[in-house]
C-alpha atoms as a PDB file:
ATOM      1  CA  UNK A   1      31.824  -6.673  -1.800  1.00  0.00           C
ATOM      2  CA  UNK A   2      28.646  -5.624  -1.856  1.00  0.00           C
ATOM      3  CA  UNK A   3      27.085  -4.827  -5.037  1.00  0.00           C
ATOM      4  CA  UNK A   4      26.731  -1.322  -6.135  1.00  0.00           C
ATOM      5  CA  UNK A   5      23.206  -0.164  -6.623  1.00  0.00           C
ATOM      6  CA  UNK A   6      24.031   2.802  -8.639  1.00  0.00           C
ATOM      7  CA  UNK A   7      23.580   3.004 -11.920  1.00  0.00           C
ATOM      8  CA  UNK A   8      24.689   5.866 -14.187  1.00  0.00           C
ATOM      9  CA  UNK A   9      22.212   7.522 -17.192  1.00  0.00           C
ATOM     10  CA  UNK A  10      24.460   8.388 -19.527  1.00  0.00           C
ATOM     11  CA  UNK A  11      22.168  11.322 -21.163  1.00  0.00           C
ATOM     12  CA  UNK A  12      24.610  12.369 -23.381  1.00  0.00           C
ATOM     13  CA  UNK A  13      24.038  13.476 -27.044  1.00  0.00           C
ATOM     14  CA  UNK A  14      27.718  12.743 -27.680  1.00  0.00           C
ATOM     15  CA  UNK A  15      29.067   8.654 -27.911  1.00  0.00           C
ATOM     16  CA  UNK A  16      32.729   9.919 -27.418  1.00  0.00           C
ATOM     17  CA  UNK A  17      31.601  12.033 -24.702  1.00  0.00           C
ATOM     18  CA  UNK A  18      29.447   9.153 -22.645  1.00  0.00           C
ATOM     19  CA  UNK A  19      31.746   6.684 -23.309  1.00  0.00           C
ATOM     20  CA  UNK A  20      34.827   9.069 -21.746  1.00  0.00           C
ATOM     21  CA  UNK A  21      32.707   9.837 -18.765  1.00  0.00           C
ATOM     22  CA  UNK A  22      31.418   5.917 -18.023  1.00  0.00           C
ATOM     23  CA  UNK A  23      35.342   4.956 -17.888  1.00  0.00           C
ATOM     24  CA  UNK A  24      35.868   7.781 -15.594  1.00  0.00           C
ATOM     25  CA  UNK A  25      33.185   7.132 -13.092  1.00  0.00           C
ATOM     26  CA  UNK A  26      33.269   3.476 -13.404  1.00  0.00           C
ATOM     27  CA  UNK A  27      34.740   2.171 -10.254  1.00  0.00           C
ATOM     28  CA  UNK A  28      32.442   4.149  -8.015  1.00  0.00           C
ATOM     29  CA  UNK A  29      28.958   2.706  -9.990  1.00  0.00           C
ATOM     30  CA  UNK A  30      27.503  -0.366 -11.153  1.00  0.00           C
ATOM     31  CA  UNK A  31      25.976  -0.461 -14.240  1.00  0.00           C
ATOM     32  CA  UNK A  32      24.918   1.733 -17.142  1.00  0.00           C
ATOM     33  CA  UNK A  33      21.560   3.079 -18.153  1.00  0.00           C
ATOM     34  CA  UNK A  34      21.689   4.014 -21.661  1.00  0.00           C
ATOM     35  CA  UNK A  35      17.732   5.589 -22.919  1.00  0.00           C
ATOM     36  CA  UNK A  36      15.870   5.742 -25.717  1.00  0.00           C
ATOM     37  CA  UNK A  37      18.282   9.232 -26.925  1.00  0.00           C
ATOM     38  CA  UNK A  38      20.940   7.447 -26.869  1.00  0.00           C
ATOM     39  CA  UNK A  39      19.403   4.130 -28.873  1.00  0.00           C
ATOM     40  CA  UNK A  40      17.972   6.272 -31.627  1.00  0.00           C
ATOM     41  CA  UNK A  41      21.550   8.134 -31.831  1.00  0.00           C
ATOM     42  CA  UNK A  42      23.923   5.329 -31.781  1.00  0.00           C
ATOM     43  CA  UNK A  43      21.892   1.836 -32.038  1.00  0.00           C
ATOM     44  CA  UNK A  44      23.538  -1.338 -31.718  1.00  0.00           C
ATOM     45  CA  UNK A  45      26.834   0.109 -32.345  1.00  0.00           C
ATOM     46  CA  UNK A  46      26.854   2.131 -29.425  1.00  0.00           C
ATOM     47  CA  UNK A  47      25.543  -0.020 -26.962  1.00  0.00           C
ATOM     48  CA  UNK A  48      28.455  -2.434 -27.822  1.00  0.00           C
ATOM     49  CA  UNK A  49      30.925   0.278 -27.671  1.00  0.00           C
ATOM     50  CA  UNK A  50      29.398   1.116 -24.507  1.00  0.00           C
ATOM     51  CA  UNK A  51      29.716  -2.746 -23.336  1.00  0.00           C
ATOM     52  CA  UNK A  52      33.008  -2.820 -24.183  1.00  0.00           C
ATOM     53  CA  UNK A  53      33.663  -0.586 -20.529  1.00  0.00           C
ATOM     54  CA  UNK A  54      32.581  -3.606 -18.567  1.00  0.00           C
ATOM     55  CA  UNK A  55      29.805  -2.535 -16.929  1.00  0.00           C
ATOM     56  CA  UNK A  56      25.955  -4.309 -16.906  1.00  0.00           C
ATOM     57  CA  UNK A  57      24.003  -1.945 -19.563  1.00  0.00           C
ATOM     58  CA  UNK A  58      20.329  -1.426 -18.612  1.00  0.00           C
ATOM     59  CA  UNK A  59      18.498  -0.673 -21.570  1.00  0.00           C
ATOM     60  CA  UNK A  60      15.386   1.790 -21.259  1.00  0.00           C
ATOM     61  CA  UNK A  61      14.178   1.566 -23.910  1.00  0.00           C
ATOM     62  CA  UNK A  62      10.505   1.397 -22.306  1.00  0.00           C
ATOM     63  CA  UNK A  63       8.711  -0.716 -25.286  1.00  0.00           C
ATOM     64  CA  UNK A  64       5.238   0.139 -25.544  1.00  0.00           C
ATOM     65  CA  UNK A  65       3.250  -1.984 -28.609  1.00  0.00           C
ATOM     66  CA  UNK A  66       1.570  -4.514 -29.760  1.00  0.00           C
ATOM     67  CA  UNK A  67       2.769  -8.279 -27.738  1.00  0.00           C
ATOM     68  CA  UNK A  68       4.408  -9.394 -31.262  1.00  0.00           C
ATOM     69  CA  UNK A  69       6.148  -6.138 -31.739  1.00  0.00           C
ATOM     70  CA  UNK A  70       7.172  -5.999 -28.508  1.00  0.00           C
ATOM     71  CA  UNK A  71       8.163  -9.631 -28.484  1.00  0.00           C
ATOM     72  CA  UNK A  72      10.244  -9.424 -32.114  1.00  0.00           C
ATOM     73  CA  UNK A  73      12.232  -5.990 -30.589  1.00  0.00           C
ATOM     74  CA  UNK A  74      13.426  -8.014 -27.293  1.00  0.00           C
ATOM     75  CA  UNK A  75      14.475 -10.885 -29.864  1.00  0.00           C
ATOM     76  CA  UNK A  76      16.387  -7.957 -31.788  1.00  0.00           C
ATOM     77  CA  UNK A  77      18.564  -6.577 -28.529  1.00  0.00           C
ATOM     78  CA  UNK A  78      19.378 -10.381 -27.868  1.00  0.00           C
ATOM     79  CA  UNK A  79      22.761  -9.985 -29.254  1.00  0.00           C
ATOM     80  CA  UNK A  80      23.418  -6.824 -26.588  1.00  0.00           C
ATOM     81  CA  UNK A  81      22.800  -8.761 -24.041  1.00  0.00           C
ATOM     82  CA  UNK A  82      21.639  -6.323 -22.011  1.00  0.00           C
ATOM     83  CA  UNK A  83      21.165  -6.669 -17.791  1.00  0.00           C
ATOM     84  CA  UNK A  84      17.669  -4.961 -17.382  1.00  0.00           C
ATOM     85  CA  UNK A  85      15.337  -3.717 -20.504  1.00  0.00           C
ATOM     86  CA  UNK A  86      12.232  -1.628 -19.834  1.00  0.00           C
ATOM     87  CA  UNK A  87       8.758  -2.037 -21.017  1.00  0.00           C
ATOM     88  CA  UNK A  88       5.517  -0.434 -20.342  1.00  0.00           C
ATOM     89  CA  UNK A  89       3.348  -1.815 -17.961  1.00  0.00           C
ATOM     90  CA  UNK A  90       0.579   0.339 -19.789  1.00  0.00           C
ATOM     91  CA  UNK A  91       0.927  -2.132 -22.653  1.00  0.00           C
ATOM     92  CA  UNK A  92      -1.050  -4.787 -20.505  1.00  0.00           C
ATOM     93  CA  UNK A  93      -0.654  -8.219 -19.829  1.00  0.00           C
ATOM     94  CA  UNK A  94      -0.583 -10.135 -22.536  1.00  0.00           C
ATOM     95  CA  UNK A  95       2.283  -7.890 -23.952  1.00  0.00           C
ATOM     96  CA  UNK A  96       4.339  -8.127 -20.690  1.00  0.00           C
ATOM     97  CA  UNK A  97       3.982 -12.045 -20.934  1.00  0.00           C
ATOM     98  CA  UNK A  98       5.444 -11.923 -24.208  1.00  0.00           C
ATOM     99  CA  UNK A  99       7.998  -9.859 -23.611  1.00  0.00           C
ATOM    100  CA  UNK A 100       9.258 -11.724 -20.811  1.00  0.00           C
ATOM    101  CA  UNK A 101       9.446 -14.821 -22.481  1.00  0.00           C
ATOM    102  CA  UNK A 102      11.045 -13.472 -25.447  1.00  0.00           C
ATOM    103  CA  UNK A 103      14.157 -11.847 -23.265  1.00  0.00           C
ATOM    104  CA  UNK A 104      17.426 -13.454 -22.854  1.00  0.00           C
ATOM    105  CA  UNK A 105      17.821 -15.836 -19.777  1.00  0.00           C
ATOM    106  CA  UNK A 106      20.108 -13.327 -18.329  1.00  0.00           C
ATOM    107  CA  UNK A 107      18.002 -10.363 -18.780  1.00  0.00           C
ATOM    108  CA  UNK A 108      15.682  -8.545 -16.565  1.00  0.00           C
ATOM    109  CA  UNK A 109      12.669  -7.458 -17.984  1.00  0.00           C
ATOM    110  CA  UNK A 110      11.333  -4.529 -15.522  1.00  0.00           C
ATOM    111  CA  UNK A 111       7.634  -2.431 -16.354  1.00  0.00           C
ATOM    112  CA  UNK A 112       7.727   1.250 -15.913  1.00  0.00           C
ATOM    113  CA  UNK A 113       4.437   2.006 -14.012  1.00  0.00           C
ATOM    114  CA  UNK A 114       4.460   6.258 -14.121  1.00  0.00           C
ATOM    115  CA  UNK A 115       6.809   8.326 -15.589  1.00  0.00           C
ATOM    116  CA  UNK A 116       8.174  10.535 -12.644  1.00  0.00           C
ATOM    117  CA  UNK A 117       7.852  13.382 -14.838  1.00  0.00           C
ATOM    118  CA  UNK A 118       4.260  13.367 -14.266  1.00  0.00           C
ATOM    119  CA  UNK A 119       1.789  14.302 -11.117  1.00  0.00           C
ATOM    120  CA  UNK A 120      -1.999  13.995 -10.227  1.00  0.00           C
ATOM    121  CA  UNK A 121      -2.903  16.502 -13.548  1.00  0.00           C
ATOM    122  CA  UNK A 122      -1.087  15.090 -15.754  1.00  0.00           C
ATOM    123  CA  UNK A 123      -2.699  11.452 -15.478  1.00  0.00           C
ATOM    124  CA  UNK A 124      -5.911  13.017 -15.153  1.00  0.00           C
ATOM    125  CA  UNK A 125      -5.494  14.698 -18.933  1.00  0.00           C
ATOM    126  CA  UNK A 126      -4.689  11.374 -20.313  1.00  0.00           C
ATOM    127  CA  UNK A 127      -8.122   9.729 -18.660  1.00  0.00           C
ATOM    128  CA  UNK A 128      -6.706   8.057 -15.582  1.00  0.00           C
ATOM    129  CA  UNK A 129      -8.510   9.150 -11.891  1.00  0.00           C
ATOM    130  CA  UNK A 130      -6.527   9.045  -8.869  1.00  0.00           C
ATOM    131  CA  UNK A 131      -2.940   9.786  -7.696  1.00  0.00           C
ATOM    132  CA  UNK A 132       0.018   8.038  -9.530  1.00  0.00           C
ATOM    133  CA  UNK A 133       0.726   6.612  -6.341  1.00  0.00           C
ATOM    134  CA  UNK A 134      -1.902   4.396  -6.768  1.00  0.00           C
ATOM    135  CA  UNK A 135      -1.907   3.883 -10.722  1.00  0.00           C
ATOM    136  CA  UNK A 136       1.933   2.779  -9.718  1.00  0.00           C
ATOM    137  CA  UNK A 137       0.858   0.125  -7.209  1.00  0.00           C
ATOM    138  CA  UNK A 138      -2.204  -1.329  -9.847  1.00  0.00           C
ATOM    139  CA  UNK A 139       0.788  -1.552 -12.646  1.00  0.00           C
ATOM    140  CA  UNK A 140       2.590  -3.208 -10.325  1.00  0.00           C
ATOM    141  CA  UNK A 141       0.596  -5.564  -9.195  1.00  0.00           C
ATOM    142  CA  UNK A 142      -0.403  -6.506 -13.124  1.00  0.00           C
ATOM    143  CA  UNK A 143       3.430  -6.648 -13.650  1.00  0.00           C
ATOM    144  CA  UNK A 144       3.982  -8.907 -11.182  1.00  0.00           C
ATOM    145  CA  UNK A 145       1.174 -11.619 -12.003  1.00  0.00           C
ATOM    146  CA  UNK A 146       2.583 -11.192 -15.818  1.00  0.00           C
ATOM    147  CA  UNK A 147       5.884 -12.788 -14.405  1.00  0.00           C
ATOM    148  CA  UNK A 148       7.892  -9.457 -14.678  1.00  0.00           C
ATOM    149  CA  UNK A 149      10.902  -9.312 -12.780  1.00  0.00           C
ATOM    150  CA  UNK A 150      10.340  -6.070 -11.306  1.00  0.00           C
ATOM    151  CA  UNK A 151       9.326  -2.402 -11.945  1.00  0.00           C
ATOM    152  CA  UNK A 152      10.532   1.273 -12.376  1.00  0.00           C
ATOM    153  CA  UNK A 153       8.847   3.566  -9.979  1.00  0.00           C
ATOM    154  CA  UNK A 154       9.299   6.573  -7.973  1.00  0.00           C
ATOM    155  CA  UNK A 155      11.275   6.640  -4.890  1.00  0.00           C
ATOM    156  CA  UNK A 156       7.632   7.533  -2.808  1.00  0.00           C
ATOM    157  CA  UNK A 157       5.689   4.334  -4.389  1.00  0.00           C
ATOM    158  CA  UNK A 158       8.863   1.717  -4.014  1.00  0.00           C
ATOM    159  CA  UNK A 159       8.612   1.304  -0.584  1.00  0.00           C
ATOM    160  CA  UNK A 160       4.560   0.141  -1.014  1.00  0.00           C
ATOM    161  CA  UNK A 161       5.397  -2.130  -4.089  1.00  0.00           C
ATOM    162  CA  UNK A 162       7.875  -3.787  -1.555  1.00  0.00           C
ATOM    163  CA  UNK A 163       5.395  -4.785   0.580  1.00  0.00           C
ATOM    164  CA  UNK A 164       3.220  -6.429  -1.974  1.00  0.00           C
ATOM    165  CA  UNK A 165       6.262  -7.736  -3.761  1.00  0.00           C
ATOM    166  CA  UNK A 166       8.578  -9.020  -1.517  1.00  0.00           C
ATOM    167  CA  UNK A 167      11.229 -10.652  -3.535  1.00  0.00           C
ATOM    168  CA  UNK A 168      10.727  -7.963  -6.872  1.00  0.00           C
ATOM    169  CA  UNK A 169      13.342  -5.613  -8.439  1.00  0.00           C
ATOM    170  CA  UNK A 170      12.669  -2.424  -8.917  1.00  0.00           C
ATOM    171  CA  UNK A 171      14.754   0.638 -10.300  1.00  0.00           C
ATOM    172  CA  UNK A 172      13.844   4.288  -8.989  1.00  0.00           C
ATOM    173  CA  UNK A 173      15.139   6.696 -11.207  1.00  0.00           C
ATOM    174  CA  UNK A 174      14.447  10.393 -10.761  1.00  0.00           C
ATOM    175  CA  UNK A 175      16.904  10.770  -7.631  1.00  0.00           C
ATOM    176  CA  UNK A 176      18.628  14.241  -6.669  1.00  0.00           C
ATOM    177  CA  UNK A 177      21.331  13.855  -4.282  1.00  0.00           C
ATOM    178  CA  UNK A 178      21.097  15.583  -0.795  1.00  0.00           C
ATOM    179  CA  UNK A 179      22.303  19.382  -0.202  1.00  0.00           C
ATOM    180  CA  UNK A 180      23.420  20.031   3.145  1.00  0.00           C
ATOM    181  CA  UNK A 181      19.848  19.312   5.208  1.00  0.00           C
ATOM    182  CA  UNK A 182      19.566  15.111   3.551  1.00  0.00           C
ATOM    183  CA  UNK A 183      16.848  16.562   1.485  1.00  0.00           C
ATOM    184  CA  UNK A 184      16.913  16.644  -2.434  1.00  0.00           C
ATOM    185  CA  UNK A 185      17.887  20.341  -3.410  1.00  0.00           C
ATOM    186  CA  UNK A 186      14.730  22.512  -4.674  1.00  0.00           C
ATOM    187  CA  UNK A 187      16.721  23.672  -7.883  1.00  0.00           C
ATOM    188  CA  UNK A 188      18.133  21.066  -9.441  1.00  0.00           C
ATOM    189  CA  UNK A 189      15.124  18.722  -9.954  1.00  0.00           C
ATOM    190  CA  UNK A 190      14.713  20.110 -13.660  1.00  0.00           C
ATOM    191  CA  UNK A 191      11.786  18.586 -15.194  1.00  0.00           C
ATOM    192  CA  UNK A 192      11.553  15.746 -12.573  1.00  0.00           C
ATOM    193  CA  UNK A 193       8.542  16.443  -9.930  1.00  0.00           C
ATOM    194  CA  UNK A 194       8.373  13.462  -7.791  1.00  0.00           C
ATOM    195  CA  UNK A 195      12.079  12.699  -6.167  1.00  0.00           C
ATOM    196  CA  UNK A 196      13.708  11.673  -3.328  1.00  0.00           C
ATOM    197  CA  UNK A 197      17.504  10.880  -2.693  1.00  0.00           C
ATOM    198  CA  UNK A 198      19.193   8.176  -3.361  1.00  0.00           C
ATOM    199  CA  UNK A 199      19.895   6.875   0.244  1.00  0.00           C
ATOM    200  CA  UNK A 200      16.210   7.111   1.281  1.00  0.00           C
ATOM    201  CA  UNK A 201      15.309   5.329  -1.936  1.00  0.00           C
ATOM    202  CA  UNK A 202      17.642   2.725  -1.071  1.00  0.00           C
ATOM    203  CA  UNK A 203      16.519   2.185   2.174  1.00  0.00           C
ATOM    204  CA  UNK A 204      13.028   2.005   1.119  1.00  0.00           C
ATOM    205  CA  UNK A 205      13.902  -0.586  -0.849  1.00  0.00           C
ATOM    206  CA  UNK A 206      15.144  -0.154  -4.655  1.00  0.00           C
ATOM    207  CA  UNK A 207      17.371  -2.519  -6.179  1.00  0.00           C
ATOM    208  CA  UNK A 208      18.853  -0.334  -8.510  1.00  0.00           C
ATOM    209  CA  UNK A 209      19.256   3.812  -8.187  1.00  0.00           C
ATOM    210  CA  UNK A 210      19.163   5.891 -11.287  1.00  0.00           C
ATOM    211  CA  UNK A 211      21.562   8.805 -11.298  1.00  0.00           C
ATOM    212  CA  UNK A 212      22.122  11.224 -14.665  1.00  0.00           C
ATOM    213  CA  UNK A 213      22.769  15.044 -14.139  1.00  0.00           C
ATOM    214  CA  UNK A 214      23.901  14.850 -10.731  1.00  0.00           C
ATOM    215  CA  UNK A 215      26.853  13.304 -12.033  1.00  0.00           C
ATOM    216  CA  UNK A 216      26.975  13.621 -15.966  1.00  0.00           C
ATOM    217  CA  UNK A 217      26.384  17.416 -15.560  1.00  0.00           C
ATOM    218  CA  UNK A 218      28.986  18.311 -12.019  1.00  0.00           C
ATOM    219  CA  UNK A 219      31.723  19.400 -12.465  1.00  0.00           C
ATOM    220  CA  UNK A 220      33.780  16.823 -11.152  1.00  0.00           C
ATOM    221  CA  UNK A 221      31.681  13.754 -11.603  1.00  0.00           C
ATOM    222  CA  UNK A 222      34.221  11.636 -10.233  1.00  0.00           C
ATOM    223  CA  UNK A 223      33.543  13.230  -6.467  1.00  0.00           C
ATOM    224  CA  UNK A 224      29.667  13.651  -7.308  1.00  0.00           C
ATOM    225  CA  UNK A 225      29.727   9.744  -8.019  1.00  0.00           C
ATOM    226  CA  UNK A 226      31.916   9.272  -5.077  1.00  0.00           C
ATOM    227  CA  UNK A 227      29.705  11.256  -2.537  1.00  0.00           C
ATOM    228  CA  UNK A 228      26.341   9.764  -3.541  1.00  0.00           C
ATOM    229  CA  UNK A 229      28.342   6.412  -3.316  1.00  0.00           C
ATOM    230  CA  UNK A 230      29.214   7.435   0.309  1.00  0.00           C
ATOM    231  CA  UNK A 231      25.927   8.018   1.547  1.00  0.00           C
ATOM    232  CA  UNK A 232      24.694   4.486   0.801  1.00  0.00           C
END
């Protein structure tokens, strides 16, 4: 069978309430994402509780620090044995090394390059020029050559960081399902600005799709999950 590319944020406040809807939607994804809300809510204790559905967990937790501290907190999520933990690529080389070598054997340790939340403006307030199209590809190229395993972008760079990095894995989060017309839906990006859906992602080449509202918020997230599943 092939192997299911989705991967369900579970961006609820609630641990009873994520945990009820990852055994719900569980056959129709194929892994977990659980963020930095949810690690500062429930720590360890709720990523095991969350491990015991059965699921890979990808932890994004997006660690951002000195290479030591950085190193010591991948050390401390050994025992959670998580699938995929995020890191900055911002944090620079030396850090990425580190935290790649401290990970566990099974783990993939994957550099966010831009947050999707943010556009041309935005980098230019914090004192980077040019488009975060092409801040994306420089992270990604100084993730790769740390001896990352992959990268988080948007579904508009991933197809560019392909070609430069043939055999990476990268996770594009930030997808809204098609309406009707195969494009995303105007009103239901919410505070996302750069997204595409999950099928064009896919074929653009992402290893793993990040889904949250879409299906934690719909009404019935078992057909939500089920649709988007459909169109890959």
């Amino acid at each position: 069978m092939h192997h299911n590319p989705l991967f369900l944020a579970l961006d609820l406040p609630r641990l009873d309430a994520a945990e009820a809807l990852a055994r719900k939607v569980k056959s129709h994804i194929g892994g977990l994402k659980l963020g930095l809300e949810f690690f500062c809510a429930h720590g360890h204790h709720g990523v095991h509780e969350i491990a015991k559905i059965g699921l890979p967990l990808f932890l994004d937790l997006k660690l951002h620090d000195i290479p030591n501290t950085v190193a010591a907190a991948m050390q401390a999520i050994h025992v959670l044995e998580p699938s995929i933990v995020t890191i900055h690529a911002a944090g620079g080389r030396a850090m990425m090394e580190d935290a790649k070598a401290a990970a566990g054997e099974h783990c993939k340790v994957v550099a966010v390059t831009v947050l999707t939340s943010l556009d041309d403006g935005d980098l230019a307030a914090t004192g980077i020029s040019g488009t975060p199209h092409a801040q994306a590809l420089r992270l990604a190229e100084l993730a790769h050559s740390a001896g990352l395993d992959g990268i988080v972008c948007s579904g508009h760079e991933v197809g560019d960081v392909r070609r430069q990095w043939k055999d990476g894995f990268f996770i594009v989060p930030g997808l809204r399902p098609a309406e009707g017309n195969g494009k995303p839906n105007g009103h239901a990006h919410g505070d996302q600005k750069r997204t595409v859906t999950p099928r064009e992602a896919r074929d653009a080449g992402a290893s793993v799709l990040v889904i949250g509202r879409p299906i934690s918020r719909a009404e019935d997230p078992i057909a939500a999950a089920r649709a988007i599943e459909a169109t890959l």
